[in-house]
Protein backbone atom coordinates (compact mmCIF):
# COMPACT_ATOMS: atom_id res chain seq x y z
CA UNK A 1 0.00 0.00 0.00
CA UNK A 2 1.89 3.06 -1.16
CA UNK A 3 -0.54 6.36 0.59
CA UNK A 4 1.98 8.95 -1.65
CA UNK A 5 3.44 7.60 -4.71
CA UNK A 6 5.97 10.90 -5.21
CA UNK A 7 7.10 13.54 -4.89
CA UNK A 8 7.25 16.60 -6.77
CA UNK A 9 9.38 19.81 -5.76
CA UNK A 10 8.53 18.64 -2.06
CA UNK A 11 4.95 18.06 -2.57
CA UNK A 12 3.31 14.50 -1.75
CA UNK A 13 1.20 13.01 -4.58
CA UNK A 14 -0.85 11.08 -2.73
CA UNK A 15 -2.37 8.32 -4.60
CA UNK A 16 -6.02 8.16 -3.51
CA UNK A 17 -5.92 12.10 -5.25
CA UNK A 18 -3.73 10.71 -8.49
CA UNK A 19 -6.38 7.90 -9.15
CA UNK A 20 -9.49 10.23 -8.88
CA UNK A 21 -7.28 12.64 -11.74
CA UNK A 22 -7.21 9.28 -13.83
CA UNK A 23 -10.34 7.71 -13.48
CA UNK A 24 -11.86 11.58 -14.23
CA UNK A 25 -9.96 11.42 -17.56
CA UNK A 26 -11.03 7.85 -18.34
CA UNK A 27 -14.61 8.25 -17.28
CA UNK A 28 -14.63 11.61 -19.26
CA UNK A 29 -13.28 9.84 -22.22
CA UNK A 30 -15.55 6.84 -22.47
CA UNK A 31 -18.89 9.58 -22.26
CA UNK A 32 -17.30 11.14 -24.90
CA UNK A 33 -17.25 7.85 -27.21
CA UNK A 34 -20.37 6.93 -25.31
CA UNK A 35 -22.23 10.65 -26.97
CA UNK A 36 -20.53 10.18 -30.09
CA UNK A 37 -22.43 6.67 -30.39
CA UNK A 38 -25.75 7.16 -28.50
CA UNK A 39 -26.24 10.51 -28.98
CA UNK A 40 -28.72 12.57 -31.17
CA UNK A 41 -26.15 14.65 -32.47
CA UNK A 42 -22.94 12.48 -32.73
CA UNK A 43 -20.95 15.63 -33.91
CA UNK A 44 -22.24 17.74 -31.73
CA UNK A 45 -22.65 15.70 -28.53
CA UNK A 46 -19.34 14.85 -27.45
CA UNK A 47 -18.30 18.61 -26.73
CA UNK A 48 -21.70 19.02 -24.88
CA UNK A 49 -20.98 16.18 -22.75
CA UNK A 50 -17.52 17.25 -22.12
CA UNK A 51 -18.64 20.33 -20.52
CA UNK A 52 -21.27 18.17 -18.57
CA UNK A 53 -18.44 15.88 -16.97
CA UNK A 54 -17.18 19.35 -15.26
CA UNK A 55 -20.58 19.87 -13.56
CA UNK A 56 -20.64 16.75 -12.76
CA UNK A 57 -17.08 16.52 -11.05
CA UNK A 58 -18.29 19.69 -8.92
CA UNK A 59 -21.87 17.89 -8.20
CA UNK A 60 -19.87 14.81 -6.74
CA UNK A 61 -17.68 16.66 -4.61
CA UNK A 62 -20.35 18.93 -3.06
CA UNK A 63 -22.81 16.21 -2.59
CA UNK A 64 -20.19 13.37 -1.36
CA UNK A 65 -18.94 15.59 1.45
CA UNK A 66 -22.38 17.09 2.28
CA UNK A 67 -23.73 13.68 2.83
CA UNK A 68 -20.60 12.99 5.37
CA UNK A 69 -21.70 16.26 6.98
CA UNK A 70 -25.11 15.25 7.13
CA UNK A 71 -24.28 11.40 8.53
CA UNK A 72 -21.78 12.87 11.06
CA UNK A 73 -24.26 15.37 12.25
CA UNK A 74 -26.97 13.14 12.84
CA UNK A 75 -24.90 10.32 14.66
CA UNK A 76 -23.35 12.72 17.29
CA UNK A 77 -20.07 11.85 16.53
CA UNK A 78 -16.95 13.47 17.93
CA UNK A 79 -16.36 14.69 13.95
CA UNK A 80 -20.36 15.91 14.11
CA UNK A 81 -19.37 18.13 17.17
CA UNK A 82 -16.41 19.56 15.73
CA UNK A 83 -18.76 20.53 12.31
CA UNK A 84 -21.23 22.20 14.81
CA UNK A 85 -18.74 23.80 16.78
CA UNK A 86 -16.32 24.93 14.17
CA UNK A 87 -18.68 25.07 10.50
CA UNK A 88 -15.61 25.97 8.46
CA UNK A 89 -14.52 22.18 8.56
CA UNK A 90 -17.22 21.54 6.81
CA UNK A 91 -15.51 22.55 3.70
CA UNK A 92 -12.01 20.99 4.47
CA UNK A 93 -12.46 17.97 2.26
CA UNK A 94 -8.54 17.39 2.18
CA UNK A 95 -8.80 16.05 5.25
CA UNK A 96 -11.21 13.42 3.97
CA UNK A 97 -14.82 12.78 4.60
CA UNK A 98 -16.46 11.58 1.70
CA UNK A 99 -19.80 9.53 1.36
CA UNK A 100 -19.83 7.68 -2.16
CA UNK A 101 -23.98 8.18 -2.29
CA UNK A 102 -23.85 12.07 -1.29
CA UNK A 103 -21.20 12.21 -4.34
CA UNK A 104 -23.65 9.97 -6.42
CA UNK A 105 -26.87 12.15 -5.71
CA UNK A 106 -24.59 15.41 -6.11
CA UNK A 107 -23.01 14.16 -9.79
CA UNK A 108 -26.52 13.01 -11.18
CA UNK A 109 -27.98 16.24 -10.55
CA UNK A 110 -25.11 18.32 -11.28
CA UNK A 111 -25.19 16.71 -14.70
CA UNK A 112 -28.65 16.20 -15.42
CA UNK A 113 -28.89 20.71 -14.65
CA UNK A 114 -25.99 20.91 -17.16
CA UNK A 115 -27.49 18.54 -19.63
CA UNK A 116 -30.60 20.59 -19.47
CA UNK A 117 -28.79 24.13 -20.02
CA UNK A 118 -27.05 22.77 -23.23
CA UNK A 119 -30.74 20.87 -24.79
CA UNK A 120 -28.88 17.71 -24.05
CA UNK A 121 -32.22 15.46 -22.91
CA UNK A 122 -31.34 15.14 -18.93
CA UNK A 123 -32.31 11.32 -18.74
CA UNK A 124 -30.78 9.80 -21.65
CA UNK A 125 -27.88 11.69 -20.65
CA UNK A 126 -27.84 10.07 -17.11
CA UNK A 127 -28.28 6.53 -18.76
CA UNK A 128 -24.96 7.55 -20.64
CA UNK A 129 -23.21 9.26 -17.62
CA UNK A 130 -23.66 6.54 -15.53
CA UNK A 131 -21.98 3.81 -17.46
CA UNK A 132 -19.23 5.93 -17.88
CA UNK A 133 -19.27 7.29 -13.80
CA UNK A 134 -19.12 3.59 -12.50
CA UNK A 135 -16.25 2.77 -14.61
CA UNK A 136 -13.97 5.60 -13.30
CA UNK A 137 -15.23 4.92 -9.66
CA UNK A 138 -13.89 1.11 -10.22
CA UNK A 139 -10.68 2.82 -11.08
CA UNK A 140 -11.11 5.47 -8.08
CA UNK A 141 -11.61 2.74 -5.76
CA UNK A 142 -8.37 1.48 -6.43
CA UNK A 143 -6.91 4.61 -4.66
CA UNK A 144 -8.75 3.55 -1.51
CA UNK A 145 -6.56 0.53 -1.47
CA UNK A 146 -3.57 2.52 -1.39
CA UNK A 147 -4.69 4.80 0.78
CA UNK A 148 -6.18 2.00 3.21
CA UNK A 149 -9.52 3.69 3.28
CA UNK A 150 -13.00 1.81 3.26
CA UNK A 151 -10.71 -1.31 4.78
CA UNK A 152 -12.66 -4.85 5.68
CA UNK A 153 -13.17 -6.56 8.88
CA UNK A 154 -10.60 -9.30 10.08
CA UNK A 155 -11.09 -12.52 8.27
CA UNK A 156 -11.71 -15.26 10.74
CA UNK A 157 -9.12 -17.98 10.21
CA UNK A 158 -11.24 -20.65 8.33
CA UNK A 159 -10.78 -18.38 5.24
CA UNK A 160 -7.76 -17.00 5.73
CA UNK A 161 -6.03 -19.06 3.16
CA UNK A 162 -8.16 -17.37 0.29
CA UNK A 163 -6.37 -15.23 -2.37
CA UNK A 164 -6.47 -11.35 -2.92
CA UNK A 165 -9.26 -9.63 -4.88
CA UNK A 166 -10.99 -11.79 -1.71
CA UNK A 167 -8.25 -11.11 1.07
CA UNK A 168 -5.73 -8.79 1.76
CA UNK A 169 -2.29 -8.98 3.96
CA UNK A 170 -2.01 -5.69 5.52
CA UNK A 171 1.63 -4.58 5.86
CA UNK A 172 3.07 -4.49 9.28
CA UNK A 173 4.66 -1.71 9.52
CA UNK A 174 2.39 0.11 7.98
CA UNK A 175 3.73 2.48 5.58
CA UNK A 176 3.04 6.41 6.38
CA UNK A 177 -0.36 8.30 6.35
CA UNK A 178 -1.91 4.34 5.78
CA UNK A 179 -6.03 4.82 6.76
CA UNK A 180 -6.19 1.35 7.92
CA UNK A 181 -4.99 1.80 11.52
CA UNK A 182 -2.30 0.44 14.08
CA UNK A 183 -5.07 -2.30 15.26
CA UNK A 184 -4.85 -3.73 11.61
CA UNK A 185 -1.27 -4.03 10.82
CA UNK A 186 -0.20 -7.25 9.61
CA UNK A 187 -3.63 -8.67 9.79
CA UNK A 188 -5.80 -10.48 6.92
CA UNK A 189 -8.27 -8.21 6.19
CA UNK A 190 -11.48 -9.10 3.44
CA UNK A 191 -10.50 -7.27 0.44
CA UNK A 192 -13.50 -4.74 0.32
CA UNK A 193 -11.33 -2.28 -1.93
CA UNK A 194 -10.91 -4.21 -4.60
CA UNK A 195 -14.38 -6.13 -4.55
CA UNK A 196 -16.00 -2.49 -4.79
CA UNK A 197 -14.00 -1.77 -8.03
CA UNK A 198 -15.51 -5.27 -9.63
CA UNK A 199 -18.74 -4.41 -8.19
CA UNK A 200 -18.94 -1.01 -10.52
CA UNK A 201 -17.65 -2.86 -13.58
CA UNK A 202 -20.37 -5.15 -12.71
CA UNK A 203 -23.11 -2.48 -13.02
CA UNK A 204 -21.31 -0.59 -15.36
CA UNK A 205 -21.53 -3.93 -17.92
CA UNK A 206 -24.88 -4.22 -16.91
CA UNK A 207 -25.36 -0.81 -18.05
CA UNK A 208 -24.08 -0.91 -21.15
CA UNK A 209 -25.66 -3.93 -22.11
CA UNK A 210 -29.24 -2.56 -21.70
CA UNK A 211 -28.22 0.72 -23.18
CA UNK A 212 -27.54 -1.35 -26.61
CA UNK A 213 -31.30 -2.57 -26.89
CA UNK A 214 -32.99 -0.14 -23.80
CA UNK A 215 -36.96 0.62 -24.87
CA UNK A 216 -36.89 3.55 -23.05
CA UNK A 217 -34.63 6.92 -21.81
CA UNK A 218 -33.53 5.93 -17.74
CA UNK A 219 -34.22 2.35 -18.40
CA UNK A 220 -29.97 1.88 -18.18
CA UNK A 221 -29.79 4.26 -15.37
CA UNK A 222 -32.54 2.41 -13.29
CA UNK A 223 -30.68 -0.89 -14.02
CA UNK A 224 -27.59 0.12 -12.85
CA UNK A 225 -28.93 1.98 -9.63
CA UNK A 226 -30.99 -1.08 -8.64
CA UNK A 227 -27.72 -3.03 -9.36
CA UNK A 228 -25.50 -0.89 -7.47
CA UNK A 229 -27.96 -0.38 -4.58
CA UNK A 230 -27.52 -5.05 -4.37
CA UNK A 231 -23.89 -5.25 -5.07
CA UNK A 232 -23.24 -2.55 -2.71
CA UNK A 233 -25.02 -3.37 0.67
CA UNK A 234 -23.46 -7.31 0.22
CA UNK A 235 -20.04 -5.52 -0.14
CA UNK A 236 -20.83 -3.26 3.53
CA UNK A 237 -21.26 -6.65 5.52
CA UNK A 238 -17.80 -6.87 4.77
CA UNK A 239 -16.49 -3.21 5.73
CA UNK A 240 -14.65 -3.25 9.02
CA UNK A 241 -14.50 0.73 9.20
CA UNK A 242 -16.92 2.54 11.45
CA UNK A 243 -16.03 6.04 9.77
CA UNK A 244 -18.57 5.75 6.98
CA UNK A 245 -21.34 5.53 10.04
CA UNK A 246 -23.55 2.92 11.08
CA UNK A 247 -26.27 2.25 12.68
CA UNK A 248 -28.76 0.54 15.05
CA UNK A 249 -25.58 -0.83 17.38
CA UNK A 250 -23.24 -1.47 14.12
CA UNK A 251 -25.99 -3.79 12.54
CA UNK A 252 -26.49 -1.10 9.46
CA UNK A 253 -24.32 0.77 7.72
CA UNK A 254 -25.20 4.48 6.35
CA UNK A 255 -24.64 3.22 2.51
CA UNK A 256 -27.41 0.13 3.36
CA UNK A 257 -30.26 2.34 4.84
CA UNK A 258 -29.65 4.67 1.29
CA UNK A 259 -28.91 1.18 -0.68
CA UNK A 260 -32.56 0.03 0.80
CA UNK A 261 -34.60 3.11 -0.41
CA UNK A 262 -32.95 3.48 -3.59
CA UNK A 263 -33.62 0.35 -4.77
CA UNK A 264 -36.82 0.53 -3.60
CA UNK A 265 -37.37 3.78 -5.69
CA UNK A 266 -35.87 2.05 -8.97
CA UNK A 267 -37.63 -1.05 -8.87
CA UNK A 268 -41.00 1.20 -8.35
CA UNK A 269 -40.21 2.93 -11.61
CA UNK A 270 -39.27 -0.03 -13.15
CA UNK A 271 -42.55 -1.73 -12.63
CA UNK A 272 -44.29 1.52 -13.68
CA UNK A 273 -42.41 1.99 -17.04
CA UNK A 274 -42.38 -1.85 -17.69
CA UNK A 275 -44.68 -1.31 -20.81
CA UNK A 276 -42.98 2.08 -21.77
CA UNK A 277 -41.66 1.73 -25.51
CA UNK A 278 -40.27 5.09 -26.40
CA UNK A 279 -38.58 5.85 -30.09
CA UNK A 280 -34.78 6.50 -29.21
CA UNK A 281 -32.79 7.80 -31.93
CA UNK A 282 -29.67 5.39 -31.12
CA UNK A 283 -31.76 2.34 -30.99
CA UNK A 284 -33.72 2.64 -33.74
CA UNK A 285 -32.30 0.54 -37.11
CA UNK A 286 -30.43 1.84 -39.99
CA UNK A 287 -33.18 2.83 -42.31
CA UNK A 288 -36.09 2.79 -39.93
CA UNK A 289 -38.12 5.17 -39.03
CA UNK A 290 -39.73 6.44 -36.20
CA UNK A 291 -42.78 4.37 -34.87
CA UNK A 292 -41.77 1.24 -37.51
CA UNK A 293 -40.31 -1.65 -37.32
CA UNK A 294 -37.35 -2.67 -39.56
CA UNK A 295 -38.16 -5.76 -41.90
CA UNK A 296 -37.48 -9.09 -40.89
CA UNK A 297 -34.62 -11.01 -41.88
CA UNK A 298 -33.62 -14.81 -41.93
CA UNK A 299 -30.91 -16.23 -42.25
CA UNK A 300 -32.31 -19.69 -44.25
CA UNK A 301 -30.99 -19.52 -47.80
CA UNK A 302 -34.63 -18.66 -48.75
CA UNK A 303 -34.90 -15.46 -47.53
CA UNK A 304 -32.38 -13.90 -50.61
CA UNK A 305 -35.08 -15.31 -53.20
CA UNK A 306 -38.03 -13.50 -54.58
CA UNK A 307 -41.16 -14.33 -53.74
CA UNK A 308 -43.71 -13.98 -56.30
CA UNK A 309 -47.29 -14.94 -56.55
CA UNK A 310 -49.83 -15.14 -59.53
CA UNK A 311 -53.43 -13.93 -59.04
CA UNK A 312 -55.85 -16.88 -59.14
CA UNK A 313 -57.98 -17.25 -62.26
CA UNK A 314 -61.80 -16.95 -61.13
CA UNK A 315 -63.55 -20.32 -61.81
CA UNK A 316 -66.82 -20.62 -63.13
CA UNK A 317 -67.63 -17.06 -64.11
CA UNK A 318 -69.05 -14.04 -62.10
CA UNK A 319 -71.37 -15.03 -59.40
CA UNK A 320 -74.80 -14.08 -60.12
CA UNK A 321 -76.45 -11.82 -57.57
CA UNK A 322 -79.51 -14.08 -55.93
């Protein structure tokens, strides 16, 4: 675990910040491909949703720490106090203090206000943004691992044997600025760093699967929510660190009461737009148009030959009116 990769002129780059820069550049990449693709105006679109990615970025931030704000507040905690007693903190996020929902809520609407200003439709953008977002938070995520943030609980010994993305040998000493505390050094902790990166290439698959053959704007987004909202409460029965708050004496973490009403929310509108079918301009096939459907094709050596047909002959002359 390596907290600051280098140095430059004296000044630590620390490699939770380094892998946020690079999974910003990827994820802002892939939209762009993703606009260029899906979008109505594939000339057009990709500069659009470049400037969207910035609002986004800034929607993230503000939300993610919020959210800690919020969850601190609320559970009393010595960090709460110090918000209430000193309010400036609230905005010293280089300290850390980051809640992955808050920055979830804050990018979607960041970007979907964005999306609106440039007449970029808000929720075909989001299906878009989304695939993109969860594949630079797998990358993200591996910065926690450096950093030894969002660390699991102590395997018990019966599994100790299994192999990292599962496990994780925490070096003892542990190297300077490490998040995952003196209490954990040289212990074999579940690998919840790297099984939250698979879990958003999970849902960002997922994602991009349904956004190939989707029947409706949000129908990708939904998926992926209700997928992340799954993936991510199993993952938090893992988490050993109290930080991120829980609840109820431990038994609930902050991310599964928001996991539970999410999911709740998406499979609601899922059920309600289950017989939506809504003409999208990226779905629709080359030389169809809007509100047809594209001729059939086989693949049987019959389907190249032309049909034809020859009007039957009337038999026995015109029928005589009784």
């Amino acid at each position: 675990m390596h907290p600051i990769v280098f140095h430059v002129f004296g000044f630590p780059i620390r490699a939770f910040g380094l892998m946020v820069a690079i999974a910003f550049l990827v994820g802002s990449h892939i939209l762009t491909r993703l606009a260029a693709r899906f979008g109505d105006d594939p000339k057009g679109d990709p500069a659009r949703y470049s400037q969207i990615t910035v609002w986004v970025v800034v929607g993230i931030i503000l939300g993610a720490r919020a959210m800690y704000v919020i969850v601190e507040v609320s559970r009393g905690s010595e960090t709460g106090h110090e918000f209430l007693a000193h309010p400036w903190l609230m905005l010293a996020i280089w300290k850390g203090g980051l809640v992955m929902y808050g920055g979830l809520i804050g990018g979607v609407a960041g970007g979907m206000w964005c999306a609106k200003r440039l007449g970029v439709r808000a929720v075909h953008a989001l299906d878009l943004g989304l695939v993109a977002g969860f594949i630079g938070q797998a990358i993200g995520r591996v910065g926690c691992l450096l950093v030894g943030d969002d660390f699991g609980k102590q395997v018990p010994e019966r599994f100790q044997h299994l192999p990292f993305p599962i496990t994780l040998h925490v070096p003892n000493p542990l190297p300077p600025e490490s998040l995952f505390g003196a209490e954990n050094a040289g212990k074999i902790l579940w690998a919840t760093e790297p099984m939250m990166s698979i879990k958003a290439l999970i849902v960002a698959f997922i994602g991009w699967q349904i956004l190939k053959h989707r029947r409706y704007a949000g129908q990708a987004a939904l998926s992926m929510i209700l997928s992340y909202a799954i993936l991510r409460s199993s993952v938090e029965m893992l988490r050993g660190d109290t930080v991120r708050g829980v609840w109820f004496g431990g038994a609930v973490s902050t991310s599964q009461l928001i996991s539970g009403v999410v999911g709740l929310i998406a499979i609601a509108l899922m059920i309600k737009n289950r017989n939506t079918r809504n003409y999208l301009p990226d779905t629709h096939r080359k030389g169809e148009t809007p509100g047809t459907s594209a001729p059939l094709a086989t693949s049987t050596s019959t389907s190249t030959q032309t049909l034809t047909t020859t009007p039957e002959k009337p038999t026995g002359g015109p029928k005589k009116k009784s």
